[in-house]
Protein backbone atom coordinates (compact mmCIF):
# COMPACT_ATOMS: atom_id res chain seq x y z
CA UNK A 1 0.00 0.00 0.00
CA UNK A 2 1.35 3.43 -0.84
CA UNK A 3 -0.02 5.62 2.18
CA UNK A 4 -0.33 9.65 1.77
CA UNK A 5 -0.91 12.52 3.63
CA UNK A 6 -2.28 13.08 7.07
CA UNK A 7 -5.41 15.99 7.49
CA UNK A 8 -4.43 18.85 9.90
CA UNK A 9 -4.62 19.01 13.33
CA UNK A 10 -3.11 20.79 16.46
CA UNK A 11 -3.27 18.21 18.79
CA UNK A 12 -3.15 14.04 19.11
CA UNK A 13 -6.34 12.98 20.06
CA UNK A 14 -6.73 11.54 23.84
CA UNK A 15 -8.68 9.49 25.76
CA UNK A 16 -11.62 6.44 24.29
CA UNK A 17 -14.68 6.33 22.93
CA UNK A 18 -16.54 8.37 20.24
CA UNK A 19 -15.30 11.50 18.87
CA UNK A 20 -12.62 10.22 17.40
CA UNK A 21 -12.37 13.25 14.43
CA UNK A 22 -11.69 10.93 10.90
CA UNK A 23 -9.02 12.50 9.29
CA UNK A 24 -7.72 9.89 6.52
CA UNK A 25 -9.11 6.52 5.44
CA UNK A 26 -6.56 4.53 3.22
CA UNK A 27 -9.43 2.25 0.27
CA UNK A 28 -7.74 -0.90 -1.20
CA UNK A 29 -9.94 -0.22 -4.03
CA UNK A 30 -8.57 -3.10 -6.10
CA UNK A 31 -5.67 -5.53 -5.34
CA UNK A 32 -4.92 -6.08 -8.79
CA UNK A 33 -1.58 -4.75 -9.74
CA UNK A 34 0.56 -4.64 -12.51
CA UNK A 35 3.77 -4.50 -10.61
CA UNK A 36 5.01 -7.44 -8.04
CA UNK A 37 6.68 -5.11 -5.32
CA UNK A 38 9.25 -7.35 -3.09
CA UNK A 39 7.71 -5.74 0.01
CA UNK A 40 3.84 -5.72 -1.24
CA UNK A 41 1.47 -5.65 1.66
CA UNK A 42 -1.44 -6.86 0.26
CA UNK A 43 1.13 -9.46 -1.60
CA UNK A 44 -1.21 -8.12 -4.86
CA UNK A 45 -0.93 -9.54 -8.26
CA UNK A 46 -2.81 -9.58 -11.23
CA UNK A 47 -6.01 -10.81 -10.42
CA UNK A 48 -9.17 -10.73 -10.57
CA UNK A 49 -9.85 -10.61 -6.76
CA UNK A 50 -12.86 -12.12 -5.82
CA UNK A 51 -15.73 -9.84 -4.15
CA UNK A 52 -14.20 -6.54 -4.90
CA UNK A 53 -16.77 -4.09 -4.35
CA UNK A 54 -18.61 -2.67 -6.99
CA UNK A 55 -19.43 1.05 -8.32
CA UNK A 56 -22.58 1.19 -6.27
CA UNK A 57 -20.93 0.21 -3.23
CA UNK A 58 -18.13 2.06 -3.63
CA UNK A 59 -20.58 5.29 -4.20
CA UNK A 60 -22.24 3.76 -0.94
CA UNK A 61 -19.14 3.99 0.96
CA UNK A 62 -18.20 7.04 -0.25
CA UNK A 63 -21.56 8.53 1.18
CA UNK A 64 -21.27 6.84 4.18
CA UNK A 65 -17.66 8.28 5.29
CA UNK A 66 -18.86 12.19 4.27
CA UNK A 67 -21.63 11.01 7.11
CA UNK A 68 -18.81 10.61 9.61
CA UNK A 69 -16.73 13.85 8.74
CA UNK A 70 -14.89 15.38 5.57
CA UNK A 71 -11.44 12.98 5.09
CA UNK A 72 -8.64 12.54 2.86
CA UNK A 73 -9.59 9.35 0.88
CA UNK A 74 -6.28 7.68 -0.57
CA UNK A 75 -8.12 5.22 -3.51
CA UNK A 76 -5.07 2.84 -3.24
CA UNK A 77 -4.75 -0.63 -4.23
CA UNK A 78 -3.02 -3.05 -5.60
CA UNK A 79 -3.33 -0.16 -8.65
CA UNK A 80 -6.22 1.91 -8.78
CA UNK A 81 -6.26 2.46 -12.29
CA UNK A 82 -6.68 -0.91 -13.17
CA UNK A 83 -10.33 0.11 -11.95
CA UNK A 84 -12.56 0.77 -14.91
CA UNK A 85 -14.67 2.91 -12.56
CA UNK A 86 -11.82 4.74 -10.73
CA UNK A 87 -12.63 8.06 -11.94
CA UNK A 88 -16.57 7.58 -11.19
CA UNK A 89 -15.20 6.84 -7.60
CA UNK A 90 -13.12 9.57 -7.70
CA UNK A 91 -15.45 12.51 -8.95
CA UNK A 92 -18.02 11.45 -6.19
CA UNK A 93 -16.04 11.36 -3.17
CA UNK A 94 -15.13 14.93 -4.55
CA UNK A 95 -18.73 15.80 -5.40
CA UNK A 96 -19.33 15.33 -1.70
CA UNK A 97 -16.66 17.51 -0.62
CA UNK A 98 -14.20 14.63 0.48
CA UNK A 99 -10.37 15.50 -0.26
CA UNK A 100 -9.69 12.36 -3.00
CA UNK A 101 -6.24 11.84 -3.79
CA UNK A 102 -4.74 8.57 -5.32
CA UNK A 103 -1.85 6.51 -4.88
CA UNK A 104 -0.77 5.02 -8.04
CA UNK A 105 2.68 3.22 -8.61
CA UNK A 106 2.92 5.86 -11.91
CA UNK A 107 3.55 3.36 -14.59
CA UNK A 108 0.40 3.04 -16.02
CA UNK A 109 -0.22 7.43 -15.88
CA UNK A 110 -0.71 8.57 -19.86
CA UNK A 111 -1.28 12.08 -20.52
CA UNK A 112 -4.67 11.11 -21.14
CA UNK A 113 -5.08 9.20 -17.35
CA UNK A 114 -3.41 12.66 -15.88
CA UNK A 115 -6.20 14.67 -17.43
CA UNK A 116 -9.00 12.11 -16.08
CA UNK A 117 -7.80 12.32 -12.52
CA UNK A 118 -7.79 16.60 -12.81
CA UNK A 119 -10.97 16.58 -14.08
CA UNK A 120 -12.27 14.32 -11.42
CA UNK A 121 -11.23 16.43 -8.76
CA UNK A 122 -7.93 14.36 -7.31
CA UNK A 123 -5.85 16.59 -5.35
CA UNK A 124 -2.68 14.77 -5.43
CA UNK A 125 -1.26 11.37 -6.35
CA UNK A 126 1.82 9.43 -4.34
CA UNK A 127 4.26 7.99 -6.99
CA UNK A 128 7.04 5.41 -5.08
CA UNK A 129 10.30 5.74 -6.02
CA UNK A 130 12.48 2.97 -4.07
CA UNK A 131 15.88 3.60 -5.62
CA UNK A 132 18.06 6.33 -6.96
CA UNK A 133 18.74 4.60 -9.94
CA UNK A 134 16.79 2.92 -12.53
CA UNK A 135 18.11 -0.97 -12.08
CA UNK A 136 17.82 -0.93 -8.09
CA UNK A 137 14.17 0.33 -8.33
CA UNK A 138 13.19 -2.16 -10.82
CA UNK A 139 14.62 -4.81 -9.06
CA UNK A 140 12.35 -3.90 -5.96
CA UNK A 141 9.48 -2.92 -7.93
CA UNK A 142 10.10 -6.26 -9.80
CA UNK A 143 9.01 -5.33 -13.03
CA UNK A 144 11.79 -4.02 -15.42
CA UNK A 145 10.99 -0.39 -16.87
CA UNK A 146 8.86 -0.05 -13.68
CA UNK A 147 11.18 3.43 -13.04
CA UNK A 148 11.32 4.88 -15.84
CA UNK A 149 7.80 4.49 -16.42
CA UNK A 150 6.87 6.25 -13.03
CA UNK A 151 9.27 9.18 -14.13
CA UNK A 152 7.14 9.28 -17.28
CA UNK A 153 4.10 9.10 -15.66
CA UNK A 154 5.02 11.99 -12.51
CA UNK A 155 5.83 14.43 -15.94
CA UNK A 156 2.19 13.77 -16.96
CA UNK A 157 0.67 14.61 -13.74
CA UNK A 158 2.88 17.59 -13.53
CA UNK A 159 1.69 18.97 -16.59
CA UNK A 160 -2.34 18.73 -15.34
CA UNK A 161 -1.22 20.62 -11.83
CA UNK A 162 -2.15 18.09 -9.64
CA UNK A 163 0.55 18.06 -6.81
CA UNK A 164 2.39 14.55 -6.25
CA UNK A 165 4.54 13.36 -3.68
CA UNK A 166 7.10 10.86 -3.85
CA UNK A 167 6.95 7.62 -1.48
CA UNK A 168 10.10 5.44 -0.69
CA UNK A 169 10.38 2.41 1.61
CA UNK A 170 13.31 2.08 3.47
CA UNK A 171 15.08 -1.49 3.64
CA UNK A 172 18.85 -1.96 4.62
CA UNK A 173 19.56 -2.43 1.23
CA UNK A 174 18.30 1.42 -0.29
CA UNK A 175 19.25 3.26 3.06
CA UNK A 176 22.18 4.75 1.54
CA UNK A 177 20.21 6.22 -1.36
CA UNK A 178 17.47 8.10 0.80
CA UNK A 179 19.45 11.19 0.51
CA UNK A 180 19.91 11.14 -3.62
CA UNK A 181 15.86 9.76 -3.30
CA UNK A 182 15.58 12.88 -1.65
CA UNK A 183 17.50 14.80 -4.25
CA UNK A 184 15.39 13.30 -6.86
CA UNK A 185 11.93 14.41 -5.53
CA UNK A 186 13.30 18.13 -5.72
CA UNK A 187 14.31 17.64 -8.83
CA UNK A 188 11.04 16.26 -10.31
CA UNK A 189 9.14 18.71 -8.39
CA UNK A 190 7.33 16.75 -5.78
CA UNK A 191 5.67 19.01 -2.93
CA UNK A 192 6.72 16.24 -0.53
CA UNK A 193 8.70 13.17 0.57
CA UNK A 194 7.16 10.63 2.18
CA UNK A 195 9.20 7.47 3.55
CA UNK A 196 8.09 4.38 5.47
CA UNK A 197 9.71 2.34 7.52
CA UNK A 198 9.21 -1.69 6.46
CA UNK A 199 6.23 -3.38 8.27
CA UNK A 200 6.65 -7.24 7.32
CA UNK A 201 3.36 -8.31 6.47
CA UNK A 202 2.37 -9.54 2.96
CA UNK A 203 5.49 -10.52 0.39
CA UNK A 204 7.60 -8.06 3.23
CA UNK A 205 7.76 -10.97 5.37
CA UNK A 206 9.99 -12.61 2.96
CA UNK A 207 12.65 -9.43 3.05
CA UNK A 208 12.06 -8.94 6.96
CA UNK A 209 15.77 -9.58 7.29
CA UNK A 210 16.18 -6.43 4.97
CA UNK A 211 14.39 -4.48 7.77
CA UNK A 212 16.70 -1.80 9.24
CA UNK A 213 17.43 -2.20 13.17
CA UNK A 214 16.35 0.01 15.82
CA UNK A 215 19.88 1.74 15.88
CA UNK A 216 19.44 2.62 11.92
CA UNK A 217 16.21 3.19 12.49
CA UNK A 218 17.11 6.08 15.26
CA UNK A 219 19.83 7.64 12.61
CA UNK A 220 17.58 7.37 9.46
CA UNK A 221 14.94 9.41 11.60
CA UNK A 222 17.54 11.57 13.17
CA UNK A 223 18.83 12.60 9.66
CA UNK A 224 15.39 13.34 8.37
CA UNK A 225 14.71 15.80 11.11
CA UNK A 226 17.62 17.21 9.84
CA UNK A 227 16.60 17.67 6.14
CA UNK A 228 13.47 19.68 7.46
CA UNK A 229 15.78 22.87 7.47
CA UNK A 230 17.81 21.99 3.92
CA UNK A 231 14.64 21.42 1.56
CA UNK A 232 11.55 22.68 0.83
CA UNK A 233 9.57 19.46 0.52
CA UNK A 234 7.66 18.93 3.12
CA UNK A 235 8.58 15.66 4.75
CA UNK A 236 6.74 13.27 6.55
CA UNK A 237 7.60 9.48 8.19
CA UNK A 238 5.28 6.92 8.08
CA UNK A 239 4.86 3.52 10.17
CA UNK A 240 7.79 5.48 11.72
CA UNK A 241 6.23 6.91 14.95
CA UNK A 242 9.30 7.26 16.92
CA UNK A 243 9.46 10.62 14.37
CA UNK A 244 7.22 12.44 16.11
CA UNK A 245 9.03 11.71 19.22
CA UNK A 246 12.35 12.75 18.01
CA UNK A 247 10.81 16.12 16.39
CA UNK A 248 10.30 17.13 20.09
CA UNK A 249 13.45 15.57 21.55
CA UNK A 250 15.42 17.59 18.88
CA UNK A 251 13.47 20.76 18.92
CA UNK A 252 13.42 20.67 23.12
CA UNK A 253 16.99 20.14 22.60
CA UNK A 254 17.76 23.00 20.18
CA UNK A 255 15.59 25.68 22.06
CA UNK A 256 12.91 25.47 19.23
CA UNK A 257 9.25 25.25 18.97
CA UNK A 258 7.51 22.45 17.16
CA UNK A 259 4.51 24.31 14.50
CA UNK A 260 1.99 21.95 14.36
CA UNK A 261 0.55 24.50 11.88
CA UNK A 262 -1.48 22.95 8.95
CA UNK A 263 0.55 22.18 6.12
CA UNK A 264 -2.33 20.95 3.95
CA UNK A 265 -2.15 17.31 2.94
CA UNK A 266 1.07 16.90 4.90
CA UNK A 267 0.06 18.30 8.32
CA UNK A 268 1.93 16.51 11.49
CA UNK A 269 -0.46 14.76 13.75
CA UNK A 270 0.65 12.55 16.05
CA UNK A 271 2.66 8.97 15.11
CA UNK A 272 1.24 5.92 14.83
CA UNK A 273 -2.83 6.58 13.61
CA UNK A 274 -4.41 3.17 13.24
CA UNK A 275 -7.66 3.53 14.73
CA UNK A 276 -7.82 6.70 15.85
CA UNK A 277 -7.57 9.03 12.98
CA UNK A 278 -7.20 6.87 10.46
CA UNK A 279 -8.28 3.63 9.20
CA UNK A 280 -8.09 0.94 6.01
CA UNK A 281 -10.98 -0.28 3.87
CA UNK A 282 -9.74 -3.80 2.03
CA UNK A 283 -11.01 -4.38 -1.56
CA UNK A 284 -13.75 -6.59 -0.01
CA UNK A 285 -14.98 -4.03 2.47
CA UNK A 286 -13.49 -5.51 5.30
CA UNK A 287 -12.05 -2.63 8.22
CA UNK A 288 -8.59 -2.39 9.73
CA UNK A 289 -6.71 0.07 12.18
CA UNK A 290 -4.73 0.23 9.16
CA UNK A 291 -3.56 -2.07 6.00
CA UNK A 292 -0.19 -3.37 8.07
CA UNK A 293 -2.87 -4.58 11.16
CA UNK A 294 -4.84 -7.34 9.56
CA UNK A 295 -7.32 -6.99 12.63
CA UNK A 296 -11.07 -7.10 11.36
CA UNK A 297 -12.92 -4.12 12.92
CA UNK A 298 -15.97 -4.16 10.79
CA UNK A 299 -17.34 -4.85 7.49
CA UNK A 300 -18.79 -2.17 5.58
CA UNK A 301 -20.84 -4.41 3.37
CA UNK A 302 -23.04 -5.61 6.40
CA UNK A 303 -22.77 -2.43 8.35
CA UNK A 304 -22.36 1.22 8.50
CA UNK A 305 -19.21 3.00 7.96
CA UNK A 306 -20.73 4.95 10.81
CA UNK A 307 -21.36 2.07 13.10
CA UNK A 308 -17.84 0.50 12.78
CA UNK A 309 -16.19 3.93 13.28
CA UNK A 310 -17.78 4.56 16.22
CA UNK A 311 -18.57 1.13 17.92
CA UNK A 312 -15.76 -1.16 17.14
CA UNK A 313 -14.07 -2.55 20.02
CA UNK A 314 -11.05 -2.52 18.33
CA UNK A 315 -11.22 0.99 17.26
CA UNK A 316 -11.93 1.81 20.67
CA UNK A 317 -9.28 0.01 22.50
CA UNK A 318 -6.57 1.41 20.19
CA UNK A 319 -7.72 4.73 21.27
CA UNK A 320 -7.36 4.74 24.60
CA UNK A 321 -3.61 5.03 25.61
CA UNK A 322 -3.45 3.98 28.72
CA UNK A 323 -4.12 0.27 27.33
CA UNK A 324 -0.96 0.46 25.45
CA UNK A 325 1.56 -2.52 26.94
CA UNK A 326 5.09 -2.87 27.80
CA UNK A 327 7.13 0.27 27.56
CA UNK A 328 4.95 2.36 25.18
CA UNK A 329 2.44 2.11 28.03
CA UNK A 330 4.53 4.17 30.43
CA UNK A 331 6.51 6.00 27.63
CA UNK A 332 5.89 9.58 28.22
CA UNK A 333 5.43 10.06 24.31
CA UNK A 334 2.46 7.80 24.08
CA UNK A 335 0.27 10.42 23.05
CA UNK A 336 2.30 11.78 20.56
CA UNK A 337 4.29 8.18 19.33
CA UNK A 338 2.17 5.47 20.29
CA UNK A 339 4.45 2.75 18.53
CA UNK A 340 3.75 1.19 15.46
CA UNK A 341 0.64 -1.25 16.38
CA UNK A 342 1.33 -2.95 13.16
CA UNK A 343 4.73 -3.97 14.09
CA UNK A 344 3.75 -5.06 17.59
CA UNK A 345 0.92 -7.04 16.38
CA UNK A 346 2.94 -8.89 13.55
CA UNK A 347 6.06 -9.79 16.25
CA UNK A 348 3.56 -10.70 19.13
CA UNK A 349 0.05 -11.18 17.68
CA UNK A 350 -0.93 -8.51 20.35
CA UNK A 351 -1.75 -5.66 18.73
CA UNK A 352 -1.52 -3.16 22.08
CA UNK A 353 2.30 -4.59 22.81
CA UNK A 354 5.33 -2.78 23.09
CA UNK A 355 6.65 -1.45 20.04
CA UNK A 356 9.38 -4.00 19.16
CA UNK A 357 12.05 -1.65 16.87
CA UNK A 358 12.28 1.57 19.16
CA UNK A 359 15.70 1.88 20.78
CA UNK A 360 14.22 4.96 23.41
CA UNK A 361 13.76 4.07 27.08
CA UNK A 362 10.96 5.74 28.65
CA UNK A 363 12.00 8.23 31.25
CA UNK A 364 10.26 9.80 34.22
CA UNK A 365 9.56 12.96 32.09
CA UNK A 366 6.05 14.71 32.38
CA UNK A 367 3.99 12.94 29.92
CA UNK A 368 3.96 15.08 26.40
């Protein structure tokens, strides 16, 4: 799954219950692919899937989320354009004021498919780029011309207006090129840089020894604080919630003050989201805390959107805090980190456990 952006907000959300303000919900709206990604969550191929919901449905969902509040919708996949409908879907989420964008891999973006996703309102796509160079990317992506393809297809999009970002996993084995990744992004004109830390679910369970260790994991995040005064993109870590630790241990440090400000699509929240601002729909209308949890919370195509939001017991356990176990229970960052529930849940079937790659001891600070 490529993620995107977070909605804005001043403050992480406390406490259980309802209330809980919806700020992004990530749709697997096909897991059909035309790429075979090494570190593929949904472990997507060419299909056809069965039970993939159909247009009505999808308008039905659609309506049912503008119910709860006014999201960013990432239509994500799999690929989304492999959905004959995927403009339909996009045009009404924006018809009813949701903030569509879409998260293509950008090989399969003609100058034609740019056009189609201006004209049906999506605000930005996420394009991945795993590699500085065209072999290494490939070789992830596992499809050759899968990079030079995506280059092709970002120029498109750039041409219509619509504002892209540029995604990148990190593994051991492309850590050294994050900073000419980086480089590349401001070159093409990305508004952002998004990376995300390896969760190994799907086909990433097969390159979990290419996961970085907590000691990398510290330095990669240490180094993209740093970047946040030597670009313009705005940046933003993802199943890396250790980030939004480090932004205050850096700024305390430094004598500065964090701006939670809005930056749009790339506004800081808090860390880890599953559950409580955020949440994944699968291709068969099944609910997760997010696409790395595979935790069923609901199903949308025997209940509300509404009702699962609200009521699930999962939902509602992941947002109360003080439930969290092990260290990230008395970490005095909870709020603002929370750990990566994915990663606990995939080391210890426990989805409320300890974050198992974060290096930081909790200390006897005043809780942030």
């Amino acid at each position: 799954m490529h993620s995107t952006p977070h909605s804005h907000s001043n403050h992480p959300p406390h406490g259980a219950g309802k209330g809980h303000t919806l700020r992004l919900v990530a749709w697997e709206t096909t897991r059909n692919c035309n790429l075979s990604c090494v570190h593929c969550r949904a472990a997507a191929t060419n299909g056809p899937y069965a039970g993939e919901l159909n247009t009505d449905q999808a308008f039905t969902l659609l309506d049912q989320i503008a119910q709860v509040g006014k999201p960013i919708i990432i239509l994500t996949g799999g690929e989304p354009l492999l959905r004959d409908d995927i403009f339909d879907i996009a045009k009404h989420g924006d018809d009813l004021g949701l903030r569509m964008v879409m998260a293509p891999n950008g090989t399969l973006i003609t100058r034609d498919v740019a056009q189609r996703m201006a004209q049906s309102g999506i605000r930005r796509i996420s394009a991945s780029i795993d590699g500085a160079t065209k072999d290494f990317h490939d070789k992830f992506r596992g499809v050759d011309g899968a990079f030079d393809a995506a280059i092709k297809g970002i120029e498109h999009v750039k041409a219509t207006g619509i504002e892209f970002q540029i995604n990148t996993t990190i593994t051991k084995t492309n850590l050294d090129q994050i900073p000419k990744i980086l480089e590349l992004a401001e070159q093409l004109g990305a508004v952002a840089h998004h990376i995300f830390l390896l969760v190994p679910t799907g086909r990433g369970k097969y390159i979990v020894d290419q996961a970085i260790d907590a000691k990398e994991y510290e330095t990669t995040l240490n180094w993209f604080y740093d970047q946040r005064e030597r670009t313009s993109l705005q940046l933003k870590a993802t199943c890396a919630p250790h980030y939004y630790r480090i932004l205050r241990q850096r700024a305390k440090a430094e004598g500065k003050t964090i701006s939670f400000k809005t930056h749009g699509l790339d506004a800081v929240t808090r860390g880890c989201l599953a559950g409580t601002g955020f949440c994944f729909i699968s291709h068969t209308g099944v609910v997760q805390p997010c696409g790395y949890t595979d935790v069923k919370c609901g199903d949308i195509t025997k209940s509300t959107f509404k009702e699962v939001w609200d009521t699930s017991p999962v939902f509602l356990k992941l947002r109360d805090f003080k439930q969290l176990e092990g260290k990230c229970g008395i970490c005095e960052y909870r709020a603002v980190c929370g750990g990566c529930r994915a990663r606990a849940y995939e080391a210890t079937g426990n989805y409320m456990a300890e974050e198992p790659l974060c290096a930081y001891q909790p200390g006897k600070a005043t809780p942030t």
